[in-house]
C-alpha atoms as a PDB file:
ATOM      1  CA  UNK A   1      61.234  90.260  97.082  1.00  0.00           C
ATOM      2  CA  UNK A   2      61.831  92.363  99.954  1.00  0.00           C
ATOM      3  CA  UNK A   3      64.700  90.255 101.346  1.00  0.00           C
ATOM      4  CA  UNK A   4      65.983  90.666  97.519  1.00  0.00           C
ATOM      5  CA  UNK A   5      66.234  94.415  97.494  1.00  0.00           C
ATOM      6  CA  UNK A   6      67.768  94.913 101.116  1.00  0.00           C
ATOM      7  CA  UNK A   7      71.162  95.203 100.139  1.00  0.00           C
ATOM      8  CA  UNK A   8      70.373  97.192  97.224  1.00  0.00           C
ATOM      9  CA  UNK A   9      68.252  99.789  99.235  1.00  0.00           C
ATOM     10  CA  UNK A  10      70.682  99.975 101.827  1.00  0.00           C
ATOM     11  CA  UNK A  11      73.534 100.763  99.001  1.00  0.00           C
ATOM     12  CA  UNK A  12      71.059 103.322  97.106  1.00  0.00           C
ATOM     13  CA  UNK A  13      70.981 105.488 101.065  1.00  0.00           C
ATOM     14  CA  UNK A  14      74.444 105.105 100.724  1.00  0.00           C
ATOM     15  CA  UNK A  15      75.019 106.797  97.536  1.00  0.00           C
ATOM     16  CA  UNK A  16      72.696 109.286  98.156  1.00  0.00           C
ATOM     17  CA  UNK A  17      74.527 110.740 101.042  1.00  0.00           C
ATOM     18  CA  UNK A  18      77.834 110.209  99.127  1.00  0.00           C
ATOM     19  CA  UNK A  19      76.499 112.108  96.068  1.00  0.00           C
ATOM     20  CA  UNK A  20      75.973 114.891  98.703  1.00  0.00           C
ATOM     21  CA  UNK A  21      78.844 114.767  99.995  1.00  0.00           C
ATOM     22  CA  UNK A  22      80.486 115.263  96.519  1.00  0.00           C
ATOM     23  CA  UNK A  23      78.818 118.817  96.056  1.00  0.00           C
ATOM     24  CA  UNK A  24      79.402 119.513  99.386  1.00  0.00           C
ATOM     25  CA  UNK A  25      83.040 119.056  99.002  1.00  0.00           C
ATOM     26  CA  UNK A  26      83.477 121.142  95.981  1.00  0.00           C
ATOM     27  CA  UNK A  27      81.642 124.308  97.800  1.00  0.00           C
ATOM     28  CA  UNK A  28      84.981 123.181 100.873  1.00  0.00           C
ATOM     29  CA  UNK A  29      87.224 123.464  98.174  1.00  0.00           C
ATOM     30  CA  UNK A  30      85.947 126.758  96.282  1.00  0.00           C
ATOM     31  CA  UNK A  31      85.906 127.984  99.836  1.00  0.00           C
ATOM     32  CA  UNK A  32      89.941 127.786 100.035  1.00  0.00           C
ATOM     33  CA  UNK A  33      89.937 124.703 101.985  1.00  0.00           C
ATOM     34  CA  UNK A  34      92.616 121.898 100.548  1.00  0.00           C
ATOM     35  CA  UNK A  35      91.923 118.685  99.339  1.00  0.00           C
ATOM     36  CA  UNK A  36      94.643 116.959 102.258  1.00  0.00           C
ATOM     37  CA  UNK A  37      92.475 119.072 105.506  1.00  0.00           C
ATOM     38  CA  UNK A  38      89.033 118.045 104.080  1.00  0.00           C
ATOM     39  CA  UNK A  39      90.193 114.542 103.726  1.00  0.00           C
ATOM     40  CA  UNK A  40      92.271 113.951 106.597  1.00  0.00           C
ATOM     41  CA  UNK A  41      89.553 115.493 109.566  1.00  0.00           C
ATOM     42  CA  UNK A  42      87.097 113.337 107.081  1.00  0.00           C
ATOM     43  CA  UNK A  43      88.598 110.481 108.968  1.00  0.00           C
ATOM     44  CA  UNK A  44      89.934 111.465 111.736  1.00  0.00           C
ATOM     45  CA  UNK A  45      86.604 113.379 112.858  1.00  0.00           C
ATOM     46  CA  UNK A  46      84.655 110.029 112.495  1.00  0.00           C
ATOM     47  CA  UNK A  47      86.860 107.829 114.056  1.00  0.00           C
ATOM     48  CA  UNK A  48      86.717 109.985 117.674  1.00  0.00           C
ATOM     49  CA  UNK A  49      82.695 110.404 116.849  1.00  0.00           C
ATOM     50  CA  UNK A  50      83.045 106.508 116.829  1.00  0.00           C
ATOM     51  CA  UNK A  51      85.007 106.192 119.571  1.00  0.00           C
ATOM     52  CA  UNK A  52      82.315 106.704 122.462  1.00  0.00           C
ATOM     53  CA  UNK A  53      80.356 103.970 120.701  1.00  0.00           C
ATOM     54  CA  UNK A  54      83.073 101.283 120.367  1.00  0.00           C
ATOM     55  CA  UNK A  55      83.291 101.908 123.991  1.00  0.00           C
ATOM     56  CA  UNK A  56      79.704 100.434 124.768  1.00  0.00           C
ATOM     57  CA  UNK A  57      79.539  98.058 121.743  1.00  0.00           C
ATOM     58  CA  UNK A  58      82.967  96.329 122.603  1.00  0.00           C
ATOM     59  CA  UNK A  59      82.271  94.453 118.987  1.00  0.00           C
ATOM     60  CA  UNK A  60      83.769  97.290 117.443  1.00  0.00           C
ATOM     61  CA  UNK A  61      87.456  96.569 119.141  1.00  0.00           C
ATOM     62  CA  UNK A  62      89.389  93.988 117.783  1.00  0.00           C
ATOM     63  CA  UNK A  63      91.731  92.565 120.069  1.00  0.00           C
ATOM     64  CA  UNK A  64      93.236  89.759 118.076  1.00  0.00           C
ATOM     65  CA  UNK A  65      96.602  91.306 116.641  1.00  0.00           C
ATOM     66  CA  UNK A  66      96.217  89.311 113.321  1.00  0.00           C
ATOM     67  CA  UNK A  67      92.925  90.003 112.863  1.00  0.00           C
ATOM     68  CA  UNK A  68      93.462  93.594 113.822  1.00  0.00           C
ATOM     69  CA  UNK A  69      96.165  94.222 111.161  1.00  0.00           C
ATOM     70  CA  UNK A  70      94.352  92.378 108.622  1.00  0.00           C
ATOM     71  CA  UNK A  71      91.948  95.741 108.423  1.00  0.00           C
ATOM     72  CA  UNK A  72      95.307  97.808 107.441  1.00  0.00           C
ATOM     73  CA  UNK A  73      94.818  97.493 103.638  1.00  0.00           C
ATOM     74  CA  UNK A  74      91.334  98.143 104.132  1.00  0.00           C
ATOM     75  CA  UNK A  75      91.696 101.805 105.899  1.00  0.00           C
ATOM     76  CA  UNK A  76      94.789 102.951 104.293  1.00  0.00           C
ATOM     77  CA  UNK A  77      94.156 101.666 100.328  1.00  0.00           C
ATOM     78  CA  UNK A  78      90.347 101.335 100.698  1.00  0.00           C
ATOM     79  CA  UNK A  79      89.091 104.157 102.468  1.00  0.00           C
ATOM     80  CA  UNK A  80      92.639 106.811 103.009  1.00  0.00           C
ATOM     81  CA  UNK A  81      93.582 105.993  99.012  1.00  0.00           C
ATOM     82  CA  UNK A  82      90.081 106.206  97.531  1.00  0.00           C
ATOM     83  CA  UNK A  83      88.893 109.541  99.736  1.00  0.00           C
ATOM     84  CA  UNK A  84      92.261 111.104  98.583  1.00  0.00           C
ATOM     85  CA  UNK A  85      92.437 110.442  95.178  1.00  0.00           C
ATOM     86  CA  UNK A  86      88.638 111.103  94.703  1.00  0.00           C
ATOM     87  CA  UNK A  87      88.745 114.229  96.490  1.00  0.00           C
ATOM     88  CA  UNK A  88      91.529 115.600  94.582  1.00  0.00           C
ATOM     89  CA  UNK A  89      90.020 114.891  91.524  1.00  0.00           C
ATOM     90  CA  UNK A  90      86.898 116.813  92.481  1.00  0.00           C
ATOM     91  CA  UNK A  91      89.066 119.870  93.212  1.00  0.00           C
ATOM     92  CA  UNK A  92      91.126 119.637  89.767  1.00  0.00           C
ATOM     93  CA  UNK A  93      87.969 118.494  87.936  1.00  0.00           C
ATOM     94  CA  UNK A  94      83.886 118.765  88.501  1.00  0.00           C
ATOM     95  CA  UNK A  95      82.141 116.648  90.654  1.00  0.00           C
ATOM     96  CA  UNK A  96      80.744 114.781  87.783  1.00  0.00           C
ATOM     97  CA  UNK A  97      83.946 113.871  86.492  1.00  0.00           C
ATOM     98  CA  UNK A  98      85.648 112.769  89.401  1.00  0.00           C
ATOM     99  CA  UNK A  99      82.832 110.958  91.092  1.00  0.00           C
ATOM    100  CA  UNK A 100      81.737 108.964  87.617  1.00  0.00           C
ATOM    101  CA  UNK A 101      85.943 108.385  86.918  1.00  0.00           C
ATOM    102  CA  UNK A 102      85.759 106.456  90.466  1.00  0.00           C
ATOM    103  CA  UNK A 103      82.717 104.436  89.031  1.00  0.00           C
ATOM    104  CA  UNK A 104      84.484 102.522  86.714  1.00  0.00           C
ATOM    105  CA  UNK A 105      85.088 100.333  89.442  1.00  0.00           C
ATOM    106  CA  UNK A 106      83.016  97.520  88.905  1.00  0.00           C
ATOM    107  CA  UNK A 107      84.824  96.496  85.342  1.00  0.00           C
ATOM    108  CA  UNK A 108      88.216  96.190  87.975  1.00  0.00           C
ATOM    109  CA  UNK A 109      86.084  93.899  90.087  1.00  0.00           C
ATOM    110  CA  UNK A 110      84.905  91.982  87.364  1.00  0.00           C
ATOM    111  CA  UNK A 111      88.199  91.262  86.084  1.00  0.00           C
ATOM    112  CA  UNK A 112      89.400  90.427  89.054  1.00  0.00           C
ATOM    113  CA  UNK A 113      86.702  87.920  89.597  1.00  0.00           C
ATOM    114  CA  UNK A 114      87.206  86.502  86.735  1.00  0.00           C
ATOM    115  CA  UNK A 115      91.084  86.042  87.115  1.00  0.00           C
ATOM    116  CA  UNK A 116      91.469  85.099  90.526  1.00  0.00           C
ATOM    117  CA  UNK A 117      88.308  83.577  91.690  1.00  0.00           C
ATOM    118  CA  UNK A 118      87.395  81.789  88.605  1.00  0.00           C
ATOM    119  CA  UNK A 119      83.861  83.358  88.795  1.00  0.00           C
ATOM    120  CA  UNK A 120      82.457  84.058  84.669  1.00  0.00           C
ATOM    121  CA  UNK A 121      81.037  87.039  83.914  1.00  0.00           C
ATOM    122  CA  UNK A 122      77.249  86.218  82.435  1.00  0.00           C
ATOM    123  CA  UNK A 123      76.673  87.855  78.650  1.00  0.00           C
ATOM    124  CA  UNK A 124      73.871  90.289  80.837  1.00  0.00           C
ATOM    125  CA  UNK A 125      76.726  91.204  83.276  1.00  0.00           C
ATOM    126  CA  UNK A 126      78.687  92.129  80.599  1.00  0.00           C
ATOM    127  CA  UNK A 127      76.526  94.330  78.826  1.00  0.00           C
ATOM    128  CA  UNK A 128      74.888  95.657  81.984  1.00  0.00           C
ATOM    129  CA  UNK A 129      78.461  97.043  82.773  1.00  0.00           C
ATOM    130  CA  UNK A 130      78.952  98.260  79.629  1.00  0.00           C
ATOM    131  CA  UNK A 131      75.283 100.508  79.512  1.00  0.00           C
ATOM    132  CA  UNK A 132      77.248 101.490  83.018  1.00  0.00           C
ATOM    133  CA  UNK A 133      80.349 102.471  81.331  1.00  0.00           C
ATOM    134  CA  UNK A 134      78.513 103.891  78.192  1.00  0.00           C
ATOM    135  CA  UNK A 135      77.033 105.975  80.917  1.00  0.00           C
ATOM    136  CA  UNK A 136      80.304 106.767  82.339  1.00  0.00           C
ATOM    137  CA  UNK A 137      82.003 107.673  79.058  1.00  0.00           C
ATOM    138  CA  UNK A 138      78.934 109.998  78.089  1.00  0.00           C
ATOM    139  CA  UNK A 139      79.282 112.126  81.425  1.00  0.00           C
ATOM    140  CA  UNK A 140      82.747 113.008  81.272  1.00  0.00           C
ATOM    141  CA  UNK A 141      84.254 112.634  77.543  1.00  0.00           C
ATOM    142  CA  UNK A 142      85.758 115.711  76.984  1.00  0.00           C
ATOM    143  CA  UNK A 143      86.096 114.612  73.201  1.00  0.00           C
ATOM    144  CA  UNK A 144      82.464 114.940  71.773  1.00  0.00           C
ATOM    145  CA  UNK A 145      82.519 118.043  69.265  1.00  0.00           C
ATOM    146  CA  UNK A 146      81.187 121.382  70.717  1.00  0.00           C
ATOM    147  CA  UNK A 147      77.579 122.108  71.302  1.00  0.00           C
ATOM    148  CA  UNK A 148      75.845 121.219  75.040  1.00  0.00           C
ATOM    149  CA  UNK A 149      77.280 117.385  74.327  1.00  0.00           C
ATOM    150  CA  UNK A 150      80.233 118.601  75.446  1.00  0.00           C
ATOM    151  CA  UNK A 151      81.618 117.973  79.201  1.00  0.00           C
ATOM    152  CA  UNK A 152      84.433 120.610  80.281  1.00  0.00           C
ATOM    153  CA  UNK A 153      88.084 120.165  79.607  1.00  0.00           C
ATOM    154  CA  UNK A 154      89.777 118.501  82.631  1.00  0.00           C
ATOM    155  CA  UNK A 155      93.261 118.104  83.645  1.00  0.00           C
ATOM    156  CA  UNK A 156      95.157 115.185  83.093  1.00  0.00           C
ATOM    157  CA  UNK A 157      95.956 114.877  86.514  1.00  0.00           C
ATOM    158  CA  UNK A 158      92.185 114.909  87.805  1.00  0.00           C
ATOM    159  CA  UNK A 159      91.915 111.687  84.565  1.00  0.00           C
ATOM    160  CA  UNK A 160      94.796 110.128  86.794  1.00  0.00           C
ATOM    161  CA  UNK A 161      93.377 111.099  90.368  1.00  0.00           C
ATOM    162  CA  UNK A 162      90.125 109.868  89.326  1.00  0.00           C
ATOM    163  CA  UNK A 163      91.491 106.198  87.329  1.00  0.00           C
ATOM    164  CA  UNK A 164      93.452 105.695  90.819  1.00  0.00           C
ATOM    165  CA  UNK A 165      90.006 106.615  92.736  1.00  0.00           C
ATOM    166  CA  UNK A 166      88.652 103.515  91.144  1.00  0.00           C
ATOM    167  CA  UNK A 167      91.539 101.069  91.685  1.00  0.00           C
ATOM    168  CA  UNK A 168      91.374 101.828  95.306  1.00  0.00           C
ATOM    169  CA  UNK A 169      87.301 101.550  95.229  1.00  0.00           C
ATOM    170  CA  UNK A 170      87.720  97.831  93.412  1.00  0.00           C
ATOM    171  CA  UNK A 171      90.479  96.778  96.055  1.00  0.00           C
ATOM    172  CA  UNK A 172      87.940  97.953  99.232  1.00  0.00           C
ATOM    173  CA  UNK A 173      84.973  96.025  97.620  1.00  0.00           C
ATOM    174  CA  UNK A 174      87.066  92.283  96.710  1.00  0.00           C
ATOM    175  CA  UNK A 175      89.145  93.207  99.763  1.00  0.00           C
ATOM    176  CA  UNK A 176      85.931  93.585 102.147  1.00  0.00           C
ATOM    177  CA  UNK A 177      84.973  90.413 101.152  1.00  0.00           C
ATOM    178  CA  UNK A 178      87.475  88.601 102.257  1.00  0.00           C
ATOM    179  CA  UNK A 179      86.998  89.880 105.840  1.00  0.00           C
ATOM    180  CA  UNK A 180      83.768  88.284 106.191  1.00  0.00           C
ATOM    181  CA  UNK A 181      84.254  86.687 109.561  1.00  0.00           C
ATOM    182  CA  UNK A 182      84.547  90.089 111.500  1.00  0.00           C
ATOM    183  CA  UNK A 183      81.827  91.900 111.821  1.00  0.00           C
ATOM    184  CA  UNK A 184      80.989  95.149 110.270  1.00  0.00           C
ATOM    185  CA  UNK A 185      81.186  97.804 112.868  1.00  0.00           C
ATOM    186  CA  UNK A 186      84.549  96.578 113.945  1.00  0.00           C
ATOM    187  CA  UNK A 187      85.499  96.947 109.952  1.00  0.00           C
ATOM    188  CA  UNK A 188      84.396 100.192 109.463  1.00  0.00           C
ATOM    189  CA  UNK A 189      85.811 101.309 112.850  1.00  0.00           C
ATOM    190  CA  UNK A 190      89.254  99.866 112.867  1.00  0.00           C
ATOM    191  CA  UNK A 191      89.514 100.504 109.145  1.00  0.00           C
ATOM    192  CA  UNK A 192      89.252 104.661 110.288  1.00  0.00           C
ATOM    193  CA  UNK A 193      91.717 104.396 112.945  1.00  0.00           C
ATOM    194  CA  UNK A 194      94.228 102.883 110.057  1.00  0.00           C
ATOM    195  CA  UNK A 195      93.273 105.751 108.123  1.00  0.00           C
ATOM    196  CA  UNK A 196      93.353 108.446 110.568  1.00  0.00           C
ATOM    197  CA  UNK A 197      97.030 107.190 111.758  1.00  0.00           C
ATOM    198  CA  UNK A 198      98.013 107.159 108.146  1.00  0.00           C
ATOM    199  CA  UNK A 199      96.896 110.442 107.638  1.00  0.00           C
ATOM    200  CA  UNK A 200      98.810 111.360 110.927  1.00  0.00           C
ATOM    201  CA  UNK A 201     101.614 110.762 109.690  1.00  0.00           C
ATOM    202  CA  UNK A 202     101.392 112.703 106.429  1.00  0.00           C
ATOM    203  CA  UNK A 203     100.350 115.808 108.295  1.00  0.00           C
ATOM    204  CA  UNK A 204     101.076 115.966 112.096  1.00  0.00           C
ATOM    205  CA  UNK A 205      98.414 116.676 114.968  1.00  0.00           C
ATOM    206  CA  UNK A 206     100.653 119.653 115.982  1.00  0.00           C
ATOM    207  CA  UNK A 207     100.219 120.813 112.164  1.00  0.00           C
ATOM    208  CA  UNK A 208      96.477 120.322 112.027  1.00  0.00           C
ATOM    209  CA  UNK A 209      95.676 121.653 115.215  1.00  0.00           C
ATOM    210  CA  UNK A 210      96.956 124.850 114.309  1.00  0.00           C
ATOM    211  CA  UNK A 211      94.765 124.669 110.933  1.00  0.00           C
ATOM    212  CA  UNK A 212      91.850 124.018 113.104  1.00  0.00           C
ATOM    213  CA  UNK A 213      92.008 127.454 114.741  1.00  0.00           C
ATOM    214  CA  UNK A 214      88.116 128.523 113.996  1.00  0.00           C
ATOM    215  CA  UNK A 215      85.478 127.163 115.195  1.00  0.00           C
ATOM    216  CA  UNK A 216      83.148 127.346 112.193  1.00  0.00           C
ATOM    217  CA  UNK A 217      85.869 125.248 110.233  1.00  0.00           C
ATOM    218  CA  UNK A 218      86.065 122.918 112.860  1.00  0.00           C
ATOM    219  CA  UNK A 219      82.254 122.423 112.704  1.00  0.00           C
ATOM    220  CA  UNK A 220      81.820 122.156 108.849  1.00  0.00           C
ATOM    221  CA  UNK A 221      84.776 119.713 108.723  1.00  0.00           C
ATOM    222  CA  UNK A 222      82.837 117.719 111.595  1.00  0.00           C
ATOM    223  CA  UNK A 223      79.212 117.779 109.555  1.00  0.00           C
ATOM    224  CA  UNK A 224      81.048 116.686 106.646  1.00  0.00           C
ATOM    225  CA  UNK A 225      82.760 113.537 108.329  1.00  0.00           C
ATOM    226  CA  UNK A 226      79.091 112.397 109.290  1.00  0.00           C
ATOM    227  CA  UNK A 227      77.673 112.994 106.198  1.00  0.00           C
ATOM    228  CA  UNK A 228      80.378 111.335 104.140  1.00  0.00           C
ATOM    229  CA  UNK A 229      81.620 108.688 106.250  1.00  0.00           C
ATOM    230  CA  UNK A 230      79.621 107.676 109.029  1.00  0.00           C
ATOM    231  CA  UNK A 231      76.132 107.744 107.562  1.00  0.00           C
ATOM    232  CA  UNK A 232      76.940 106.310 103.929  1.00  0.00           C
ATOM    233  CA  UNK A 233      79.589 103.828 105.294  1.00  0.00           C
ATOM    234  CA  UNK A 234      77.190 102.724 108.101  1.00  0.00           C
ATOM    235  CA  UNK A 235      74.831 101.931 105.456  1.00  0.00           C
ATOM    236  CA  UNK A 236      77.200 100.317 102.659  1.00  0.00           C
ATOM    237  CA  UNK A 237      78.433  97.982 104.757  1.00  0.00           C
ATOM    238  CA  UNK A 238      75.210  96.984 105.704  1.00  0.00           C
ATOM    239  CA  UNK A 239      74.302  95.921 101.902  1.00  0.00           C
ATOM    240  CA  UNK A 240      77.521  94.323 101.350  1.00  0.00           C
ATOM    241  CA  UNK A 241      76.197  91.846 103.857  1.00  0.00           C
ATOM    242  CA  UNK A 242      73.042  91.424 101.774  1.00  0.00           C
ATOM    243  CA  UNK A 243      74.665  91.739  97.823  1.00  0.00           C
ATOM    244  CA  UNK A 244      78.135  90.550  96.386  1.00  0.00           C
ATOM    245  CA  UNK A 245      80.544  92.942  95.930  1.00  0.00           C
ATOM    246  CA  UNK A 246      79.677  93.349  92.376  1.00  0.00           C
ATOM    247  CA  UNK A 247      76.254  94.139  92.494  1.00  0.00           C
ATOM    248  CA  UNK A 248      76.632  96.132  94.971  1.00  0.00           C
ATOM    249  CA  UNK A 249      79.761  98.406  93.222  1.00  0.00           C
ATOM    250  CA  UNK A 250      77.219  98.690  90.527  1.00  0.00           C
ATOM    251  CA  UNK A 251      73.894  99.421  92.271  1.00  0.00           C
ATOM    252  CA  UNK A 252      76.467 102.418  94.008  1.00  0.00           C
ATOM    253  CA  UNK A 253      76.399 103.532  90.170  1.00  0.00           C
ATOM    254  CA  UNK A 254      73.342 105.766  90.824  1.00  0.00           C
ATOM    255  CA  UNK A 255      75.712 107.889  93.098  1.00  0.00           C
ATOM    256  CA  UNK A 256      77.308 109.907  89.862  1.00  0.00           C
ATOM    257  CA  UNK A 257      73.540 110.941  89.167  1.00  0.00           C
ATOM    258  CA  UNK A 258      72.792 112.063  92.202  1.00  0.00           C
ATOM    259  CA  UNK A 259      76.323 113.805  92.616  1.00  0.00           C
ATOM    260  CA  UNK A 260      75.637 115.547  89.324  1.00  0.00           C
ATOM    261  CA  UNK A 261      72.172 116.583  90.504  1.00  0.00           C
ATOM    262  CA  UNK A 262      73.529 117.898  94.087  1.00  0.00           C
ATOM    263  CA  UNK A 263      76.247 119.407  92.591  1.00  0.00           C
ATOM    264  CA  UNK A 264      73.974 121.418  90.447  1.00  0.00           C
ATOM    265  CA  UNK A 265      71.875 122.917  93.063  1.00  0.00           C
ATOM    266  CA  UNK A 266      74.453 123.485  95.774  1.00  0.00           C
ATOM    267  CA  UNK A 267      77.196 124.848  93.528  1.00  0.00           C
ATOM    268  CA  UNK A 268      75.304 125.739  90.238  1.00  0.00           C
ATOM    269  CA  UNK A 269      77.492 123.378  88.296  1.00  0.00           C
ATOM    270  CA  UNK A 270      75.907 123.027  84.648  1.00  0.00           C
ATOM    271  CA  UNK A 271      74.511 119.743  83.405  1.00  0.00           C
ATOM    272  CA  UNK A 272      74.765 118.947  79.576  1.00  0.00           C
ATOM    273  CA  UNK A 273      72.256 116.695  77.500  1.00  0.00           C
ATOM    274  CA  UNK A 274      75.172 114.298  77.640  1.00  0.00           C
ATOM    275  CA  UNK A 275      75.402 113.944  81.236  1.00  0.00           C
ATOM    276  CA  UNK A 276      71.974 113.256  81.570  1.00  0.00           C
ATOM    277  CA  UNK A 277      71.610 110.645  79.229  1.00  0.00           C
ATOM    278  CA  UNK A 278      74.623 109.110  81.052  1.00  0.00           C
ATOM    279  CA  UNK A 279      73.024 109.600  83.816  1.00  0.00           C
ATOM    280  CA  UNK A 280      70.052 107.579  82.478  1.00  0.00           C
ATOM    281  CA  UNK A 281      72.729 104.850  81.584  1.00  0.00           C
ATOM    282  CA  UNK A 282      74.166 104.479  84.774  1.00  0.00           C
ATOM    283  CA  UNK A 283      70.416 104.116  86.948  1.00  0.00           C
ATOM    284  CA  UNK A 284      69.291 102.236  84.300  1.00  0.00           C
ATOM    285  CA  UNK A 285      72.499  99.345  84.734  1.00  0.00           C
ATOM    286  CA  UNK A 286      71.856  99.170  88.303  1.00  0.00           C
ATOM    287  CA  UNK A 287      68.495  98.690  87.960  1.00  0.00           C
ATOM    288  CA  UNK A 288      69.043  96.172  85.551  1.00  0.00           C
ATOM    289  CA  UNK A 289      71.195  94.634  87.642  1.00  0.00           C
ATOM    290  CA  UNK A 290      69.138  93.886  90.580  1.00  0.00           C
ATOM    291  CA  UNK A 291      66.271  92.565  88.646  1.00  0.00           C
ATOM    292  CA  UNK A 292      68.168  89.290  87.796  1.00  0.00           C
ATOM    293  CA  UNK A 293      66.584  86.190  89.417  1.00  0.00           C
ATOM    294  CA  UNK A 294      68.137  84.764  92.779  1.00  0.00           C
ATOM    295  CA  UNK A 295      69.958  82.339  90.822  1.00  0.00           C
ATOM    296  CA  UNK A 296      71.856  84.429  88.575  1.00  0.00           C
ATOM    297  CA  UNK A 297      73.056  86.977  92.045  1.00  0.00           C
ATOM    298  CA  UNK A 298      76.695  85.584  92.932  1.00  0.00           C
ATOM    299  CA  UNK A 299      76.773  84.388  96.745  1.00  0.00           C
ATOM    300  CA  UNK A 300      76.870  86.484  99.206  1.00  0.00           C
ATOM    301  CA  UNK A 301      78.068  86.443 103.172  1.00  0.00           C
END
C-alpha cells in the first residue's frame, strides 16, 4: 500500500508548492513585475542554484552529445513553453483560470496514448477524467448565468495562453517518459540549462542584468525559482518514477485547488460556489484515480 501511494504523495508535495507558487506569482505581477522577468530568472536562478550540486553529483552532467540534446524538447517545450504560457495566463486571467486551463492536460495524454502507443483508455479512466474536466469546466466557465456561479470574464488571449499551457504540460509528461534511461537529476538539470539558454536568447544577459538592479527583486525572483522549480520539480520527477505519466498528470489535478485556496489568502482573490465544487471534482478524480488496483495502473519505469 505504501509502495502504491509513493508516487502519488510525492506528486501531491509537488502540487502543493506549485499551487503556491501560482498566488505567489500573481502578487509579482500586481507588483509591476512582467510575465517574461518572472519567468526567465524562474529558470535561470535554478539552474546556477543547481549548478554547485551537479558539480559534486557528476550524475547530473551529461556528457554524451546525443543524449545531451535529446533533453532540448524537454527544457525549451516542456518546462520554457509551459512556465511561459502559464504564467502569462495568470497575469491576463486569475490564478484559477490559468492554472485549471493548464490541467486539461491529462485528456492530451490520453489521446495520445491511445493513438500512438496503442494503450485503451478503461471506461473508469474515462469518466475519472471527465469528473476532472467537469471540475475544470465548473472553475473557470465564464458562461454560467450571473449569481456567485459565475467565474470572471477572461480574455481570450489568457483562454489561448492557458489551452497552449496544457499542450506543452502533455508533451513534458509523454516526452519524460521516453527519457527513462537517464536519470532524473540530470533531466531536470540539463532540461534548465536548455531553458535558461532559450530564454537567453529572447532577452539578453546584458538586458536582464540591468533589470536586476535591486537587491530585493533579485531576492524575491531567487525565492520564487526555489519554490516553483526546484522544490516541486525535485519532487515530480521523483513520482514519475513511481506512477505513469497519466496518473500522475491527474493526481497533479489537486494543484488548481490548492492554487485557488493560496491565491485566496495571499492575494484575496474571491472563490465562487462553482469553483469549489470544481474543486471537489478535481481532488475527488485524483483520488479516484489512485485507488485502482495494481493491475489496472499502466507500467511504469
Amino acid at each position: 500500500m505504501i509502495t502504491r501511494l509513493r508516487g502519488p504523495i510525492c506528486i501531491g508535495i509537488a502540487a502543493a508548492f506549485w499551487g503556491l507558487s501560482a498566488a505567489v506569482a500573481k502578487f509579482l505581477f500586481e507588483s509591476n513585475i512582467d510575465t517574461l522577468m518572472v519567468v526567465q530568472t524562474r529558470s535561470t536562478f535554478a539552474f546556477l542554484l543547481l549548478v554547485p550540486v551537479a558539480l559534486i553529483q557528476k550524475k547530473m552532467v551529461i556528457w554524451d552529445l546525443r543524449s545531451f540534446l535529446r533533453i532540448l524538447p524537454l527544457g525549451v517545450i516542456g518546462i520554457a513553453g509551459s512556465n511561459f504560457m502559464y504564467y502569462y495566463a495568470v497575469a491576463k486571467t486569475t490564478v484559477a483560470t490559468a492554472i485549471i486551463l493548464q490541467y486539461t492536460a491529462p485528456v492530451l495524454v490520453a489521446l495520445y496514448q491511445m493513438a500512438f502507443e496503442k494503450k485503451p483508455l478503461s471506461i473508469s479512466d474515462g469518466l475519472i477524467i471527465l469528473l476532472v474536466l467537469f471540475g475544470c469546466y465548473l472553475t473557470v466557465s465564464p458562461m454560467n448565468p450571473g449569481g456567485g456561479w459565475a467565474a470572471p470574464k477572461i480574455a481570450m488571449t489568457g483562454w489561448l495562453a492557458g489551452m497552449a499551457s496544457a499542450c506543452c504540460w502533455a508533451f513534458f509528461n509523454i516526452y519524460e517518459r521516453k527519457l527513462k534511461n537517464l536519470p532524473l537529476p540530470a533531466k531536470l538539470f540539463n532540461a534548465l540549462f536548455f531553458s535558461t539558454v532559450f530564454w537567453l536568447l529572447i532577452q539578453s544577459p546584458a538586458t536582464l542584468a540591468a533589470r536586476l538592479s535591486q537587491g530585493s527583486l533579485v531576492l524575491s525572483l531567487v525565492g520564487f525559482a526555489i519554490l516553483s522549480v526546484l522544490l516541486p520539480y525535485g519532487f515530480y520527477f521523483l513520482g514519475l518514477k513511481w506512477s505513469g505519466s497519466l496518473p500522475a498528470i491527474v493526481t497533479a489535478n489537486v494543484e488548481p485547488v490548492l492554487a485557488i485556496f493560496f491565491s485566496a489568502l495571499i492575494v484575496h482573490a474571491a472563490v465562487s460556489p462553482g469553483q469549489g465544487l470544481g474543486a471537489l471534482c478535481v481532488i475527488t478524480g485524483a483520488t479516484l484515480f489512485n485507488l485502482r488496483t495494481p493491475e489496472q495502473q499502466p507500467p511504469s519505469n
